[in-house]
Protein backbone atom coordinates (compact mmCIF):
# COMPACT_ATOMS: atom_id res chain seq x y z
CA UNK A 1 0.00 0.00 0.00
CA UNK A 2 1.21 3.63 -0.83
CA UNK A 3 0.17 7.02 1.02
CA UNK A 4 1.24 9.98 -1.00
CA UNK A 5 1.23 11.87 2.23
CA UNK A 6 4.67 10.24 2.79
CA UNK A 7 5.83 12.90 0.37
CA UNK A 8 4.78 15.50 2.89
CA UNK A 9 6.96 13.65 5.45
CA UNK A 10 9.83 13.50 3.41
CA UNK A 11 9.99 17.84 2.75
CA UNK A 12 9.04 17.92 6.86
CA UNK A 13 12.21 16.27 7.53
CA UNK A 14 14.33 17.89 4.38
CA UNK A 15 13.20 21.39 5.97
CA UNK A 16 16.10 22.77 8.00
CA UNK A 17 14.21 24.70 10.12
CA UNK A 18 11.70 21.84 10.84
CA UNK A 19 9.95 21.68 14.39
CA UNK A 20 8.25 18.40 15.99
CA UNK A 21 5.37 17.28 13.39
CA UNK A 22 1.85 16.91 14.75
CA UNK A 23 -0.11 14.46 11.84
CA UNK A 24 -4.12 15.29 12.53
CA UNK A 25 -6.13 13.16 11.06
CA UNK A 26 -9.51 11.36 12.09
CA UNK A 27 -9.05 7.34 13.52
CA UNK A 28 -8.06 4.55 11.44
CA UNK A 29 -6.92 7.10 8.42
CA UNK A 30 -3.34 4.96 8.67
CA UNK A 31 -1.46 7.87 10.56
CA UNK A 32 0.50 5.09 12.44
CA UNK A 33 1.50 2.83 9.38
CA UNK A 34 2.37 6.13 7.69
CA UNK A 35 4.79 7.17 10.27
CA UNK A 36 6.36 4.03 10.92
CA UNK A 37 6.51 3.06 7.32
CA UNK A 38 8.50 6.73 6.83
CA UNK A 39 10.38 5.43 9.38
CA UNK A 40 11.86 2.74 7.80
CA UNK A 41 12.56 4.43 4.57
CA UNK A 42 14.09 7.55 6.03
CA UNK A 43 15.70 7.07 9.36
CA UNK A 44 18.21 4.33 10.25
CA UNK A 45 16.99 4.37 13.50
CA UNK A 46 13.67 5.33 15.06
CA UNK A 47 11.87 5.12 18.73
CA UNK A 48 7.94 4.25 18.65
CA UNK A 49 6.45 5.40 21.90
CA UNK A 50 2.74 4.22 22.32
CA UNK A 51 1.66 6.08 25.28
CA UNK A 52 -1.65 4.57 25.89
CA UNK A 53 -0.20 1.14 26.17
CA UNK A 54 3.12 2.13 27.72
CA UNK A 55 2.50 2.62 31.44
CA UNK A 56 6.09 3.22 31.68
CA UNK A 57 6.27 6.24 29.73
CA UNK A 58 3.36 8.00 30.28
CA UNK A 59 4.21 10.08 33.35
CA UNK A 60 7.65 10.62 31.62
CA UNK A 61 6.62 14.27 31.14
CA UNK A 62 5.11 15.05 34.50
CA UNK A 63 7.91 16.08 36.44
CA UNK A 64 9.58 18.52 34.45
CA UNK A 65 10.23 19.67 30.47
CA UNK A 66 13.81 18.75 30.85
CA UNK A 67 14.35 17.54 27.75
CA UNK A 68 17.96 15.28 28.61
CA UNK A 69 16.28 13.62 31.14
CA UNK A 70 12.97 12.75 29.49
CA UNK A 71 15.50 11.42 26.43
CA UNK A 72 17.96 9.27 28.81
CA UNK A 73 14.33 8.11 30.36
CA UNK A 74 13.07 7.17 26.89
CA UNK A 75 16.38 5.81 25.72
CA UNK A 76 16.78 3.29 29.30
CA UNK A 77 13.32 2.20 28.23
CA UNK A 78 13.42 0.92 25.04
CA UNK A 79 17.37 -0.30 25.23
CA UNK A 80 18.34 2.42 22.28
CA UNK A 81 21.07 4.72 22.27
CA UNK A 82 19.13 7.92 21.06
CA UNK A 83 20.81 10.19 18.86
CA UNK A 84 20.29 12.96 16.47
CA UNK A 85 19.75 10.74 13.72
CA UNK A 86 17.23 8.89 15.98
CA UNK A 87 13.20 9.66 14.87
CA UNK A 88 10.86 9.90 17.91
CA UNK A 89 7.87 8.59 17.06
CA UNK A 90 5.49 9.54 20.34
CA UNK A 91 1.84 8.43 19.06
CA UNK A 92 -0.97 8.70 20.95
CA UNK A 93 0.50 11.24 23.14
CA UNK A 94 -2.88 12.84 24.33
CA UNK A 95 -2.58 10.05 26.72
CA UNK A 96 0.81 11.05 28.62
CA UNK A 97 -0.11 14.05 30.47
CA UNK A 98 1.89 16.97 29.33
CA UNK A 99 3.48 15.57 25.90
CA UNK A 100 1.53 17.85 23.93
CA UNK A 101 3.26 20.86 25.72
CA UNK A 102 6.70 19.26 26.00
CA UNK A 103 6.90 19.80 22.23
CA UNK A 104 7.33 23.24 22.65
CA UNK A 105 10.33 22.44 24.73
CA UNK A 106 12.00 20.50 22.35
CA UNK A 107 11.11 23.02 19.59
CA UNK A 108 13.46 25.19 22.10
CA UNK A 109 15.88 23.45 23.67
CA UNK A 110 16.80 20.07 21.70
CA UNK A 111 15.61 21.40 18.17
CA UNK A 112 18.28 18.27 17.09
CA UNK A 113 15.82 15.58 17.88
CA UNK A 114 12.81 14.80 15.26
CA UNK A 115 9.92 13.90 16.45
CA UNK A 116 6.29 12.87 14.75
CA UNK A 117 3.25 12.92 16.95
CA UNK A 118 -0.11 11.51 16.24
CA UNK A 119 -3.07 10.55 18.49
CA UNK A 120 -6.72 9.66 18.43
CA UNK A 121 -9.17 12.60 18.72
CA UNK A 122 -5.55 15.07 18.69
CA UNK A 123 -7.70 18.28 17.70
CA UNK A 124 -9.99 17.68 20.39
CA UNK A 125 -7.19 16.97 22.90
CA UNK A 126 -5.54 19.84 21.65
CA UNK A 127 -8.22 22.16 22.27
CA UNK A 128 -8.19 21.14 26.15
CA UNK A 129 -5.11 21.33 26.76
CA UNK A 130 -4.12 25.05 28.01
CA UNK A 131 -0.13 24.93 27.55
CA UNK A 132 -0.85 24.09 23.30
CA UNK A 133 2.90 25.19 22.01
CA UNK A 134 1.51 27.27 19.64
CA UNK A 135 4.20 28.12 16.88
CA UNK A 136 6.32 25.67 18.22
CA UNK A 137 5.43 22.51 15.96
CA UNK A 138 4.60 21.59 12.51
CA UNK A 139 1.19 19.87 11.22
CA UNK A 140 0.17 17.24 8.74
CA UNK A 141 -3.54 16.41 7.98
CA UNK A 142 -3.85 12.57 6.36
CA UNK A 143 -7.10 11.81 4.71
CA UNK A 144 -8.34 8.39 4.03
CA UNK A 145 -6.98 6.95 0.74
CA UNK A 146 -7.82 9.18 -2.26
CA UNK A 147 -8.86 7.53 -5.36
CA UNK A 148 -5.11 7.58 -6.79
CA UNK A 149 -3.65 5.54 -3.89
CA UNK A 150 -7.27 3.18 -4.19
CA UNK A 151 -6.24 2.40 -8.16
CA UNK A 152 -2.12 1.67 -6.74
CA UNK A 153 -3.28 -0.70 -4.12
CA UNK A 154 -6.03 -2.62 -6.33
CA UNK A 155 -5.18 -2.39 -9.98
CA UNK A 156 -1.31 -1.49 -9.56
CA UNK A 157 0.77 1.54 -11.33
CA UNK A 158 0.73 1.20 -15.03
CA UNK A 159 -3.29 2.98 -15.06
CA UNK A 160 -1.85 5.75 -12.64
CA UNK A 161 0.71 6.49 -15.38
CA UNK A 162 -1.51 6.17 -18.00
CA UNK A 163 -3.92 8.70 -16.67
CA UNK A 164 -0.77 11.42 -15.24
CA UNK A 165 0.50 10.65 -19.09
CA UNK A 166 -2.61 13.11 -20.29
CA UNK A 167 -2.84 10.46 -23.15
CA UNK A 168 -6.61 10.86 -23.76
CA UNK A 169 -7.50 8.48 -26.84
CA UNK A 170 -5.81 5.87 -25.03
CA UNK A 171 -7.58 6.14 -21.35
CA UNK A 172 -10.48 6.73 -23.57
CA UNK A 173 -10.47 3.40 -24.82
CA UNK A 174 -10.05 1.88 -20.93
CA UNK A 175 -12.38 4.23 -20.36
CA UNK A 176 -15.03 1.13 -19.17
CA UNK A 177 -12.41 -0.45 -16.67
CA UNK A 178 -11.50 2.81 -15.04
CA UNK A 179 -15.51 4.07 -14.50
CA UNK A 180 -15.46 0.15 -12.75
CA UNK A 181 -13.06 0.44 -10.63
CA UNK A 182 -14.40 4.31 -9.41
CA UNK A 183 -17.53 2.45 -8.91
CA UNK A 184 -15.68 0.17 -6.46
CA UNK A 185 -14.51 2.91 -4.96
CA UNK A 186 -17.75 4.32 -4.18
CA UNK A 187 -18.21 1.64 -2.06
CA UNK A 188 -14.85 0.68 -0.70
CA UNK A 189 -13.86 4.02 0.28
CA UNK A 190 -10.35 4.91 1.13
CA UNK A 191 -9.93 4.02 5.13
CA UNK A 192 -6.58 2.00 5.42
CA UNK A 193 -7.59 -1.44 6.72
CA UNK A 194 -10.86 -1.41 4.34
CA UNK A 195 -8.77 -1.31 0.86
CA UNK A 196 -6.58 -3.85 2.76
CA UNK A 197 -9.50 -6.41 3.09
CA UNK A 198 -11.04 -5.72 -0.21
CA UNK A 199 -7.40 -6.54 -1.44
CA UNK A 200 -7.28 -9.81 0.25
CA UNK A 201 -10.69 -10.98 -0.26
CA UNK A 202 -12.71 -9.17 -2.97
CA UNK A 203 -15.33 -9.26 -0.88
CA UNK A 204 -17.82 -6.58 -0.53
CA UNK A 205 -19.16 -8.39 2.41
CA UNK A 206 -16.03 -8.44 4.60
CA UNK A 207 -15.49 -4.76 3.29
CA UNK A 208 -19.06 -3.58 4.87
CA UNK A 209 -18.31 -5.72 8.00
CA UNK A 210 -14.73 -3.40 8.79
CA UNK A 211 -16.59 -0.53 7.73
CA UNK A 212 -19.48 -0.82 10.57
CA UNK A 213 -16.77 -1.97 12.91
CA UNK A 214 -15.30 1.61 12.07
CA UNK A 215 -18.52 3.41 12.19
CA UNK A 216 -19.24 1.83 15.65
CA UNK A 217 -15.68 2.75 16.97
CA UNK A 218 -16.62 6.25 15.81
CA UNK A 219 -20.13 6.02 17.99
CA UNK A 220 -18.43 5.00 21.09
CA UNK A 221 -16.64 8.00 20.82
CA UNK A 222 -18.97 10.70 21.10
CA UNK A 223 -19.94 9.30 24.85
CA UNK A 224 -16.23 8.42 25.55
CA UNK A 225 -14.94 11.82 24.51
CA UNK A 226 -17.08 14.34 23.73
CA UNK A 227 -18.75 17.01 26.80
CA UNK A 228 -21.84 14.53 28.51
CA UNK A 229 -24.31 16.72 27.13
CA UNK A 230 -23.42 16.86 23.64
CA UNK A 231 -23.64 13.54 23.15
CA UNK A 232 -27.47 13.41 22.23
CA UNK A 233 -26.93 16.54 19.33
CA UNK A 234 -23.47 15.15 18.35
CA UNK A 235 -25.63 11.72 17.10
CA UNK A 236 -28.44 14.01 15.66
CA UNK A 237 -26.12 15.56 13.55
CA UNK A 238 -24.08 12.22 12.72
CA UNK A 239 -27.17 10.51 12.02
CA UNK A 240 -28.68 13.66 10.01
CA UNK A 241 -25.63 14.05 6.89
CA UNK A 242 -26.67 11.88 4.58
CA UNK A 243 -30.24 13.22 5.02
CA UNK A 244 -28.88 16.65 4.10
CA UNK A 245 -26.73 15.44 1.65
CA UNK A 246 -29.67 13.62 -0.16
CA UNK A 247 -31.65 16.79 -0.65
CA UNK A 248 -31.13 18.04 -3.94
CA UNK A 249 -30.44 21.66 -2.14
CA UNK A 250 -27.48 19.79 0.02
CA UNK A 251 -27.09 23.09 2.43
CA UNK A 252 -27.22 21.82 5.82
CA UNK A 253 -30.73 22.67 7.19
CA UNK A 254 -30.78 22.82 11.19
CA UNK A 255 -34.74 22.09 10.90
CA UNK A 256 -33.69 18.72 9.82
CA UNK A 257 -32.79 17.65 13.31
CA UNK A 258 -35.75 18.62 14.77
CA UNK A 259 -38.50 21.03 14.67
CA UNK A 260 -37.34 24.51 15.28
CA UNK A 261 -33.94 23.56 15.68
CA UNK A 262 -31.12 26.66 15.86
CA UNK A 263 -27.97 27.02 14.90
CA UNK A 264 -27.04 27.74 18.74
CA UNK A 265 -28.25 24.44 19.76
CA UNK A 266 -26.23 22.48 17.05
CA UNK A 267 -22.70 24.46 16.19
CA UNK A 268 -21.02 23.25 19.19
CA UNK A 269 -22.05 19.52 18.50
CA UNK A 270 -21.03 20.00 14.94
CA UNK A 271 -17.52 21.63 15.96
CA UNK A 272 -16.81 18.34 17.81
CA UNK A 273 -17.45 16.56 14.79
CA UNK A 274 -15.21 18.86 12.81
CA UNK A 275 -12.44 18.34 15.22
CA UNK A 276 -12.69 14.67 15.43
CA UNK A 277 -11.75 14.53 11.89
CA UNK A 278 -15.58 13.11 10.81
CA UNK A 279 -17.07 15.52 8.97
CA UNK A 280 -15.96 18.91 6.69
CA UNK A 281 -17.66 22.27 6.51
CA UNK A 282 -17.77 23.97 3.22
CA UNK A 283 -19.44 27.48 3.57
CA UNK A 284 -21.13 29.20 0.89
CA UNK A 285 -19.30 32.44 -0.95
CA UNK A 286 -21.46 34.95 -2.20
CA UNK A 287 -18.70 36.06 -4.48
CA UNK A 288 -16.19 34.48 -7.20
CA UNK A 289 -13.42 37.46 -6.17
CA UNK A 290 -9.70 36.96 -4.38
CA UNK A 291 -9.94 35.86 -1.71
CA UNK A 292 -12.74 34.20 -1.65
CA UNK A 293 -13.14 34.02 2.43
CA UNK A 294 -13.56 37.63 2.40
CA UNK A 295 -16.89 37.02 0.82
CA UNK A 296 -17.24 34.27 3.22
CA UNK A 297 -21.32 33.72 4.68
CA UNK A 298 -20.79 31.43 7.73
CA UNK A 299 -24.60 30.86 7.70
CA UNK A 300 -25.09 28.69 4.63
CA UNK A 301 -22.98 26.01 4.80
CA UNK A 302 -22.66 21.97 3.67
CA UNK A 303 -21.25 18.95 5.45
CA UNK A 304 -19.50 15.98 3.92
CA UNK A 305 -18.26 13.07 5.52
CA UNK A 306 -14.71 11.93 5.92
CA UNK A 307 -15.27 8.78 3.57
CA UNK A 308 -17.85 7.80 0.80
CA UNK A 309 -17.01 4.11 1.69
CA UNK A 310 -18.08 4.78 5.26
CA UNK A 311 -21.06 6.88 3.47
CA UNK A 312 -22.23 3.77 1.61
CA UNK A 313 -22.12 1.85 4.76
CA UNK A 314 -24.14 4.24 6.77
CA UNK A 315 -26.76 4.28 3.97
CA UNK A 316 -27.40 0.53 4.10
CA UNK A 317 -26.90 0.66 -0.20
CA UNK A 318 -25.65 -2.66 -0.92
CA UNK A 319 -22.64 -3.00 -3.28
CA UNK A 320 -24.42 -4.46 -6.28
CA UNK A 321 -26.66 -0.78 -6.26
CA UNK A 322 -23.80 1.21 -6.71
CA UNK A 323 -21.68 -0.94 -9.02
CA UNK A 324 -24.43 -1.95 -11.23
CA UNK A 325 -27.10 1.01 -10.93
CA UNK A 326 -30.64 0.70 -10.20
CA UNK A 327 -33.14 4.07 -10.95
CA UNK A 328 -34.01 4.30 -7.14
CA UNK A 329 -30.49 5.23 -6.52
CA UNK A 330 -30.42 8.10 -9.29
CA UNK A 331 -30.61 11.11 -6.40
CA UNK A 332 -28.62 9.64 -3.55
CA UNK A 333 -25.65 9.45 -6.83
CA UNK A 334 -25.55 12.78 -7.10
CA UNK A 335 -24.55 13.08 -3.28
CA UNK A 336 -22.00 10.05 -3.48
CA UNK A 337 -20.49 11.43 -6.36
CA UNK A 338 -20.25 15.21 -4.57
CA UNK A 339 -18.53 13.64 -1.62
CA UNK A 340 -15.90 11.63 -3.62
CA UNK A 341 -15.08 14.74 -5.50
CA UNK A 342 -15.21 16.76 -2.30
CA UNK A 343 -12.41 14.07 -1.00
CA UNK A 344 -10.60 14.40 -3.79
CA UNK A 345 -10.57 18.08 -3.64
CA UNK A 346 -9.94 18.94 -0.51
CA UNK A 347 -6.04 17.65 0.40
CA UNK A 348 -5.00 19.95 -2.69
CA UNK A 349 -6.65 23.39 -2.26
CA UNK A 350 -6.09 26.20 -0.33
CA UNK A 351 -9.88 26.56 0.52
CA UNK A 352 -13.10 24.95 -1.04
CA UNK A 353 -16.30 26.80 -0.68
CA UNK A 354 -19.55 26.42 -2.23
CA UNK A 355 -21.62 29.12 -4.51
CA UNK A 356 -25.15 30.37 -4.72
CA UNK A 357 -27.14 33.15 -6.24
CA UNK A 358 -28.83 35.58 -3.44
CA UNK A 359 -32.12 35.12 -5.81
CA UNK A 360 -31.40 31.47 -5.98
CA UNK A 361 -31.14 31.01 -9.83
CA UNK A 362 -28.42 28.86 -10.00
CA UNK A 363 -25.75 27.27 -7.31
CA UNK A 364 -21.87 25.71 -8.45
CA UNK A 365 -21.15 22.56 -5.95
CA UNK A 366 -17.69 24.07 -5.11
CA UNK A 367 -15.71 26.66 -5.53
CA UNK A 368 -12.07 26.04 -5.48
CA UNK A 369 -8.77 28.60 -4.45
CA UNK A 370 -5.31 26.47 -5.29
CA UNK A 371 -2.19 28.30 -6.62
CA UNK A 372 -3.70 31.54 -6.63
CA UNK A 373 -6.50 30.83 -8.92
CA UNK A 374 -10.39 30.39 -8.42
CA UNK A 375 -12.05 27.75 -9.94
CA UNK A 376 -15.43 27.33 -10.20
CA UNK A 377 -16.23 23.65 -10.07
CA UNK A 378 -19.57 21.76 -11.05
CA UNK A 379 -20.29 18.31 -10.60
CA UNK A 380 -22.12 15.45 -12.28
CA UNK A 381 -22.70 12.00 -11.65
CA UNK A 382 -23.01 10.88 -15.20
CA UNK A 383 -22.49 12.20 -18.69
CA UNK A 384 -24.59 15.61 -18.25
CA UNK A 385 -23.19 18.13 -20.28
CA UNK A 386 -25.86 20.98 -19.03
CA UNK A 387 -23.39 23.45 -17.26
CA UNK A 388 -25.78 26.13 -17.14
CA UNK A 389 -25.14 27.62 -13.49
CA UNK A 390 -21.18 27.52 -13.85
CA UNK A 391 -21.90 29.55 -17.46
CA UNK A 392 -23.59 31.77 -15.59
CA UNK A 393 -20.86 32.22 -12.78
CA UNK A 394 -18.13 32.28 -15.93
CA UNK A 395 -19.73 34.97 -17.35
CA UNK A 396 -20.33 36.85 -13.90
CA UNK A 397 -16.94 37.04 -12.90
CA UNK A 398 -14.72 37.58 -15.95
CA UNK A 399 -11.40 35.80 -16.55
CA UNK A 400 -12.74 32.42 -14.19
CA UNK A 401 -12.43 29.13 -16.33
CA UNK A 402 -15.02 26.54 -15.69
CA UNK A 403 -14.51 23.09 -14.46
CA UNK A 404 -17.00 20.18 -15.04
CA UNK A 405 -16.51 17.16 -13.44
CA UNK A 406 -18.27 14.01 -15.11
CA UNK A 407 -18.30 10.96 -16.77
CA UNK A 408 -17.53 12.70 -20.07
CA UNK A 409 -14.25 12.36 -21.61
CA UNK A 410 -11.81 14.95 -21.33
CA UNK A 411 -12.48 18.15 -23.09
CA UNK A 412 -11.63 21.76 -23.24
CA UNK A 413 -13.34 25.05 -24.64
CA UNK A 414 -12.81 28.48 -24.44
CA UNK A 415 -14.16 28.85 -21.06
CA UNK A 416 -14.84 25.64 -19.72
CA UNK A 417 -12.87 21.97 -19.44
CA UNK A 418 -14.61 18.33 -18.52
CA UNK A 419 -12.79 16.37 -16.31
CA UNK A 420 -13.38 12.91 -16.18
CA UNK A 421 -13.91 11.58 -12.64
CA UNK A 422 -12.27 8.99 -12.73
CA UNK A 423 -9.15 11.11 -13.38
CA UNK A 424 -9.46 13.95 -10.79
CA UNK A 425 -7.49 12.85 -8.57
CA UNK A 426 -4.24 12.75 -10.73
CA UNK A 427 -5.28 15.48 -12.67
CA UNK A 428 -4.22 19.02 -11.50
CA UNK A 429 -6.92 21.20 -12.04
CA UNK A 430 -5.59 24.22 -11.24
CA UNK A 431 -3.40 24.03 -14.67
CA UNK A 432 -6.19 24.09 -16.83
């Protein structure tokens, strides 16, 4: 299996001035393989500290932010003579009672040692702890498997190349085999140990069995970790997405979770979420201007899951719907296929917002900043070639090129290109 987020690692550590390297990212997204496997590849030595299972270490940062001692404590422990060569992996460090602060003290005082933290819930422990070294470390977000890394684990590297070679007549004519495996996709998703078992066993089955197993570990946390009584709107919320996202208006409507429900009832539920790495807020821009979060409306806003495996497996759809199609399943598509792109979007740009008219003629699913551009992004689940609100937005805001994402083939005009989506995520929009 291969994480592109590895490259990340790599210019972390080729970055002189490099402090210790928080990786965020929701549960089971692979942060843990990630590190260890950049371990391997780039250090000839490395320390892996887990401090919910080492009652050893976990006080190790309780008496004092000396950082000599707390390395001579770590290095007696584990029989290693650590060096400045030596990576120090510390993962799940919400659990040892000052780490998160003690990275500010390396940052300061032994800026020789590398270190990579990662955790479960790490935003929200963040967020409680008072002493965050703020300016003092690095971050790293991992996402769950795009649809890039899905094709390298599953179908292997030669139809990665083909697509990054921009050789349209050719993908065009394995045009049939790439739309099936995106379908697979759909369902599989891109969490770690799901792509793993649908490797080994091709079995939609055992892939829906890890991904409730996932969904339920996600569950227990909301009464292990979130505040007592934000448990009951954290599940209304949870339980509400694919609701909203199934509207064919997909802005997140509070009166959805109940009759008269308020944004002040709901935002700090939803926060949690945010922070735990579940679910992604895209607000609305009233404008198609630099930069577009000056033009920001926090009011009208959209939330999209963390995977559309784990979205399929919420929804009940059996595999053999999405693969194979069925004419029930024609409006919940159009949500499935706004999420993947979403997910396919989002590691890439420098912020994703959404667009609609104040009189309501006409909305663009997303609208994209990367490289200092704007692109205005519309999305279809089949071969639609109406673009009719992104002409509209095109022509609004002069010098914008459109982008359709579909199951056309590749195409460009004047003002607008279609993307295939089976190619987004090796194709880089923002050079069109």
């Amino acid at each position: 299996m291969k994480r592109l987020a590895i490259k990340d690692l790599y210019k972390w550590k080729e970055n002189k001035r490099h402090k210790p390297l928080i990786i965020k990212g929701a549960r089971q997204v692979g942060k843990t393989w990630l590190i260890k496997e950049f371990a391997k590849e780039a250090y000839e030595k490395s320390v892996y500290i887990n401090f919910e299972e080492d009652e050893m270490l976990q006080n190790v940062f309780l008496k004092d932010f000396d950082t000599k001692r707390i390395i001579t404590t770590i290095s007696l422990a584990k029989d290693i003579d650590i060096d400045s060569e030596t990576l120090l992996i510390f993962d799940e460090i919400q659990a040892a009672p000052r780490g998160i602060t003690s990275l500010k003290y390396f940052c300061e005082n032994a800026p020789e040692y590398d270190i990579i933290c990662a955790g479960s819930l790490l935003r929200i422990a963040m967020h409680n702890n008072d002493s965050f070294p703020v300016g003092k470390v690095n971050f790293i977000d991992v996402s769950p498997m795009n649809f890039e890394e899905f094709l390298l684990a599953v179908a292997g590297k030669k139809y990665v190349d083909l697509i990054k070679s921009g050789d349209w007549e050719l993908i065009h004519t394995i045009k049939d085999k790439l739309i099936s495996w995106l379908k697979t996709y759909y369902v599989v998703g891109g969490m770690p140990e799901v792509v793993d078992t649908y490797c080994k066993t091709n079995d939609f089955s055992d892939v829906r069995t890890v991904q409730d197993d996932i969904l339920e570990t996600y569950s227990n946390d909301f009464s292990k970790h979130a505040p007592i009584n934000e448990v009951p709107r954290i599940r209304m919320v949870w339980n509400s997405i694919l609701g909203q996202l199934a509207k064919e208006n997909r802005k997140f409507l509070y009166g959805m979770l109940k009759d008269g429900g308020r944004a002040k009832e709901f935002e700090l539920a939803i926060e949690w979420l945010i922070d735990a790495g579940l679910v992604s807020k895209v607000n609305r821009t009233k404008s198609g201007e630099f930069p577009l979060n000056a033009y920001e409306d926090f009011s009208a806003f959209k939330l999209y899951m963390l995977d559309i495996g784990l979205m399929c497996a919420m929804s009940k759809i059996s595999a053999n719907v999405i693969i194979n199609g069925n004419e029930l399943f024609s409006t919940f598509k159009g949500a499935l296929t706004e999420q993947y792109v979403y997910q396919q979007l989002k590691p890439s740009a420098d912020s994703i917002f959404y667009w609609s008219a104040e009189n309501s003629r006409g909305e663009l699913d997303f609208i994209m900043q990367s490289d200092n551009k704007i692109l205005p992004i519309e999305v279809k689940a089949e071969e639609n070639l109406k673009a009719k609100s992104l002409k509209f937005f095109v022509d609004k805001f002069k010098g914008l090129h459109g982008i359709r994402i579909s199951m056309a083939d590749y195409r460009r005009q004047d003002w607008l290109t279609n993307i295939p989506l089976y190619t987004l995520s090796m194709h880089n929009i923002s050079e069109e």
